[in-house]
Protein backbone atom coordinates (compact mmCIF):
# COMPACT_ATOMS: atom_id res chain seq x y z
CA UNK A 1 4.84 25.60 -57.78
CA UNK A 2 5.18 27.42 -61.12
CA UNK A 3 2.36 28.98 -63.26
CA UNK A 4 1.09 26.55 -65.88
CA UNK A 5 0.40 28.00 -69.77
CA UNK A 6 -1.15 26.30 -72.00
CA UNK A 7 0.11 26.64 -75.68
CA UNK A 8 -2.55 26.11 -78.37
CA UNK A 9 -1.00 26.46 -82.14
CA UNK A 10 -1.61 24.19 -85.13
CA UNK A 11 2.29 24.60 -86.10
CA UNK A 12 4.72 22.21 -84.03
CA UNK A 13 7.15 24.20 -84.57
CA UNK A 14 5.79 27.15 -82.85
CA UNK A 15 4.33 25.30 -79.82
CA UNK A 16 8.37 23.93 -79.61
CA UNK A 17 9.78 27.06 -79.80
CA UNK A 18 7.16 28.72 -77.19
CA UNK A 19 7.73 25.46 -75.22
CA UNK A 20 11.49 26.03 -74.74
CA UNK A 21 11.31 29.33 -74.05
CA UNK A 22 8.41 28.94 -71.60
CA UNK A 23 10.58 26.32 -69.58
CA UNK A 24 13.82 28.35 -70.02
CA UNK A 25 11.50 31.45 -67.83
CA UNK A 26 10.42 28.72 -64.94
CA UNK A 27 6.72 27.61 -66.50
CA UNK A 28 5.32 24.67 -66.66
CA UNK A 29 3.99 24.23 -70.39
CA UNK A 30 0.71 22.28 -71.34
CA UNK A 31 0.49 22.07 -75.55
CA UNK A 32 -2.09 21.59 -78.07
CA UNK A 33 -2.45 21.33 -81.76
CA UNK A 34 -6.28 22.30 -81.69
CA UNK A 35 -8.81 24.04 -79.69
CA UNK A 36 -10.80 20.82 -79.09
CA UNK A 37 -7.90 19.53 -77.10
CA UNK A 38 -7.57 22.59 -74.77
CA UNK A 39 -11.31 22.47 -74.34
CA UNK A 40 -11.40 19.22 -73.17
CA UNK A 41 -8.22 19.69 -71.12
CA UNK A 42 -9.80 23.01 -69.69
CA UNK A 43 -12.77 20.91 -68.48
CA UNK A 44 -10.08 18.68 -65.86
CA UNK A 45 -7.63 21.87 -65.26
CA UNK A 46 -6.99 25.44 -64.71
CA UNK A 47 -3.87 26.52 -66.52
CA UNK A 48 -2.75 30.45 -65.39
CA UNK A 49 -2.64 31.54 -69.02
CA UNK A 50 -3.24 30.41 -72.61
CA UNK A 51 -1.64 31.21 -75.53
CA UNK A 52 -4.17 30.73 -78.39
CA UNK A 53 -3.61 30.77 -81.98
CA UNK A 54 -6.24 32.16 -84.05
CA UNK A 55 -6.08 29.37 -86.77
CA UNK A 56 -7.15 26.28 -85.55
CA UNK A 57 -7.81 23.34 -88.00
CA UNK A 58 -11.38 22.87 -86.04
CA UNK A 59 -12.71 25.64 -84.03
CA UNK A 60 -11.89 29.74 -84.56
CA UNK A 61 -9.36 30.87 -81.97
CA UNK A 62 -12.10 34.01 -81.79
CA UNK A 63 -15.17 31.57 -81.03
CA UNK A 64 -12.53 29.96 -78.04
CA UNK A 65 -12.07 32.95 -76.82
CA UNK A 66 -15.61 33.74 -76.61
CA UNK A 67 -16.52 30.72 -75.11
CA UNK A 68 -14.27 31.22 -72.35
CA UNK A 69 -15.05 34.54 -71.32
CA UNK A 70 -18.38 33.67 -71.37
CA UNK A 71 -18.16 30.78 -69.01
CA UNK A 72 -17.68 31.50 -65.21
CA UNK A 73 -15.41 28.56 -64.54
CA UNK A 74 -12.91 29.73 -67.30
CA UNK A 75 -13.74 33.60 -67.41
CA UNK A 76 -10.40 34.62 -65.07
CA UNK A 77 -7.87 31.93 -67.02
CA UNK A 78 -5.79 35.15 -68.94
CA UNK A 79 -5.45 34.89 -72.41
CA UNK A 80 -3.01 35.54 -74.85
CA UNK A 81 -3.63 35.41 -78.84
CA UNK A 82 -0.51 34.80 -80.92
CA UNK A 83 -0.76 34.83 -84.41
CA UNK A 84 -0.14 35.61 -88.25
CA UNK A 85 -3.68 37.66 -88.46
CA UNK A 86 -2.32 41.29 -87.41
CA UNK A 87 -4.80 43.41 -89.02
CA UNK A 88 -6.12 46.35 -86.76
CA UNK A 89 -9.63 44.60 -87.04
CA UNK A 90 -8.45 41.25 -85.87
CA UNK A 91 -6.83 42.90 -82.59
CA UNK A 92 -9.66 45.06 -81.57
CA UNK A 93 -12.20 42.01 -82.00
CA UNK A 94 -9.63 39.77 -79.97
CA UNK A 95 -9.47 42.84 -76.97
CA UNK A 96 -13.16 43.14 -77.32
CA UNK A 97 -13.80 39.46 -77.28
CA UNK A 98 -11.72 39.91 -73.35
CA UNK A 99 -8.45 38.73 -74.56
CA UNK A 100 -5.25 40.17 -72.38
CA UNK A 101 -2.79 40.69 -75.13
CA UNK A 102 -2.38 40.42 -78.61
CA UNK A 103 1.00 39.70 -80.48
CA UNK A 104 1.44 38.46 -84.03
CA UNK A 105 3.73 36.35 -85.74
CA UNK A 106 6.79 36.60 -86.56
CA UNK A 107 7.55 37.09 -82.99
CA UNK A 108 10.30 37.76 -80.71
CA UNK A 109 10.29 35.28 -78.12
CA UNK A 110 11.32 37.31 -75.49
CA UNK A 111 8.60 40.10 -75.46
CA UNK A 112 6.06 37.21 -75.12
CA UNK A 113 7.83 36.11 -72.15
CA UNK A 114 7.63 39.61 -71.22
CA UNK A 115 3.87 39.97 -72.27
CA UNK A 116 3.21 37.14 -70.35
CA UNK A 117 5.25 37.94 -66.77
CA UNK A 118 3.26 41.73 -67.15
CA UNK A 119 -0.54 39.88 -67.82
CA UNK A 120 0.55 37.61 -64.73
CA UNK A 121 1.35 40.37 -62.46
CA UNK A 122 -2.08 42.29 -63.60
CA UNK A 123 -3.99 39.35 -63.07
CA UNK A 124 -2.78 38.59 -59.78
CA UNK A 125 -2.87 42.43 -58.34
CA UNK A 126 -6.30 42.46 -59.60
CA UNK A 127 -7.05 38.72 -57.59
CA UNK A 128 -5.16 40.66 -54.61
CA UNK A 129 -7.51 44.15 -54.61
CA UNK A 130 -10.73 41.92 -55.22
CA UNK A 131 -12.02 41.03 -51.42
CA UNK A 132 -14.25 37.65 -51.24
CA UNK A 133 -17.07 36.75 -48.67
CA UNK A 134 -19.28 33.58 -49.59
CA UNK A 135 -20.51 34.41 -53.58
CA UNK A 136 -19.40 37.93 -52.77
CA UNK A 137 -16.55 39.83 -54.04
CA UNK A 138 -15.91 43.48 -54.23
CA UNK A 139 -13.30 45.24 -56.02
CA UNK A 140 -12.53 48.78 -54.35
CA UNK A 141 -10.27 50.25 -57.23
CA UNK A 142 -12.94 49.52 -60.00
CA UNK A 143 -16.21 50.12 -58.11
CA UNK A 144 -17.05 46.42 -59.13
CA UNK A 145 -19.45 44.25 -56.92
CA UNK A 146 -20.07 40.37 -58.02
CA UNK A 147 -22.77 38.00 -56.81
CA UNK A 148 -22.22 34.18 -58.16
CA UNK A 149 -19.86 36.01 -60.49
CA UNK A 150 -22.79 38.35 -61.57
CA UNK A 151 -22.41 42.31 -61.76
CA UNK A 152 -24.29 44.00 -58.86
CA UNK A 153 -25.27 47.65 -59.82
CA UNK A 154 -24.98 49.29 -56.72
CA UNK A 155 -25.30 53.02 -55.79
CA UNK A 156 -22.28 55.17 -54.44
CA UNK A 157 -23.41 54.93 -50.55
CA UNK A 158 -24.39 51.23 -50.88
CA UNK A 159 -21.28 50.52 -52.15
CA UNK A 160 -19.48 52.16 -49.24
CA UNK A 161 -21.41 50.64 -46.56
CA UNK A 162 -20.88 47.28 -48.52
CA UNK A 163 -17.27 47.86 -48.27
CA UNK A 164 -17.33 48.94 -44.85
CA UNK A 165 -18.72 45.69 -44.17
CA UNK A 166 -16.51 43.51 -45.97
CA UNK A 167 -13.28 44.94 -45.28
CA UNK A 168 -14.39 44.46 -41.69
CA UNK A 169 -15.89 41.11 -41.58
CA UNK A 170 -17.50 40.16 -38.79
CA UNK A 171 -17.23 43.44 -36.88
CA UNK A 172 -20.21 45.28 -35.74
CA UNK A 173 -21.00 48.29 -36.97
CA UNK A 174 -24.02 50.45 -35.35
CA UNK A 175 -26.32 52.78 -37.66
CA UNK A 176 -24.55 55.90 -36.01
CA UNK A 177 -20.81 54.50 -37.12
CA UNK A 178 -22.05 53.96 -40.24
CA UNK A 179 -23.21 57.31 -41.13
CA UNK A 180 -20.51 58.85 -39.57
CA UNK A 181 -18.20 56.69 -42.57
CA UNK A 182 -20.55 58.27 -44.87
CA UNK A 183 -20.93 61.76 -44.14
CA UNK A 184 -18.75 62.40 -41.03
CA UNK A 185 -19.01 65.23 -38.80
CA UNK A 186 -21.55 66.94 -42.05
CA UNK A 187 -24.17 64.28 -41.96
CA UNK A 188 -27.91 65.48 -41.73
CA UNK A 189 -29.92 62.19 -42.00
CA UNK A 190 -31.03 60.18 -39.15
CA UNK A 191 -30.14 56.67 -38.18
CA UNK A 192 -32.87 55.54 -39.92
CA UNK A 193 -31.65 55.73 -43.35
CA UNK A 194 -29.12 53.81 -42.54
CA UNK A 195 -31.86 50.83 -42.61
CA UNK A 196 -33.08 52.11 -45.65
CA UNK A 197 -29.79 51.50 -47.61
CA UNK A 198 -28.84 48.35 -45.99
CA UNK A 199 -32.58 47.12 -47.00
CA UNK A 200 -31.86 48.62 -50.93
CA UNK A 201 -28.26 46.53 -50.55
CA UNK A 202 -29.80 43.17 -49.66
CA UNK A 203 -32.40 43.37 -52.48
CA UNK A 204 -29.90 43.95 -54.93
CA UNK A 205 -27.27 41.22 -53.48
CA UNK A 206 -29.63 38.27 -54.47
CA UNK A 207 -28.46 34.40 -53.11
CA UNK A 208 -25.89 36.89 -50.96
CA UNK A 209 -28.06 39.27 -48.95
CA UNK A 210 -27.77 37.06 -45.87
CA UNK A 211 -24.27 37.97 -45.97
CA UNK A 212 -25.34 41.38 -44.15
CA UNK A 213 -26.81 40.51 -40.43
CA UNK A 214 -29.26 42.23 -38.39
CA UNK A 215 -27.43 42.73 -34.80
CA UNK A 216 -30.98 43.61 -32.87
CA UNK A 217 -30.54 47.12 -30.92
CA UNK A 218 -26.56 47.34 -31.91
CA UNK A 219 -26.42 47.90 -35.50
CA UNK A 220 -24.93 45.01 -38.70
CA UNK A 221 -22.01 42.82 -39.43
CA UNK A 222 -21.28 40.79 -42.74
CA UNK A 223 -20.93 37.87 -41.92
CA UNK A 224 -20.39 34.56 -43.92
């Protein structure tokens, strides 16, 4: 199945032209002529991308963009802004706001196709490094830990043991294991810390700190 985009310009002629060239690269193509029609189709679908106009005859392609990065169930859809506002202010507040790109008009079709197939391959890398459990997820590369899509501030050995954990799910792992993933052959603690941390780790992870079990006289698992 291809990716979906949805296309959200107040000029027809753009949406065709973005339309043809979409279809031409092997995407399916979902258009709009205003922001309250993507909201409402956003609300029955997923698209993998959106192209969004800045100028919208009824809501500000700024305050979309907002809304959806501030919204859990739209927050990973990538965005795109196309458009005729390319001042250096306009660009930074669209990055800031969480967009992906930013490309103004006049355009050449074929570096949006390009823009597009490079926020794509980002988006699912990132999807691919991020490792999932229940409301868990935990992205090694950025030292990122979610809970119902909530950051988790967690402290370098927490987040190793968490990983541990995770990347072996279901595996026991006893307190002496555990420290030697920590400190190796140069550890100086005792087993006993290792309790400590894992007791720090649950606190923190919230709805998910049954997630992490208690195997009585062996050592712990995660386990969903």
């Amino acid at each position: 199945m291809s990716n979906r985009i949805a296309v959200v310009d107040d000029e027809p002629d753009i949406i065709h032209l973005v339309s043809i060239h979409l279809k031409k690269a092997g995407y399916g193509v979902d258009s709009f002529l205003n922001g309250s029609s993507l909201l409402k189709f956003l609300s029955r679908n997923t698209p993998d991308l959106v192209i969004l106009d800045l100028m919208l005859p009824d809501i500000d392609g700024f305050e979309i963009c907002r809304m959806m990065k501030n919204d859990t169930k739209y927050s990973s859809i990538p965005i795109i802004m196309l458009t005729a506002k390319g001042q250096e202010r306009d660009k930074v507040t669209g990055l800031d706001l969480g967009a992906d790109d930013y490309l103004t008009k006049p355009f050449s079709p074929k570096e949006l196709i390009a823009r597009i197939n490079a926020v794509l391959r980002r988006t699912t890398t990132s999807k691919q490094m991020t490792l999932s459990i229940g409301n868990l997820s935990i992205d090694p590369e950025r030292f990122e830990v979610m809970v119902e899509q909530k950051p988790v501030i967690l402290t370098r050995v927490e987040f190793k043991i968490l990983l541990l954990l995770v990347q072996n799910h279901g595996k026991v792992f006893s307190r002496e294991r555990i420290l030697n993933h920590l400190w190796g052959n140069e550890k100086t603690v005792i087993d006993r810390t290792v309790d400590v941390h894992i007791k720090n780790l649950r606190d923190k992870l919230g709805s998910a700190e049954d997630l992490i079990k208690n195997i009585r006289g062996v050592g712990y698992k995660l386990q969903a």
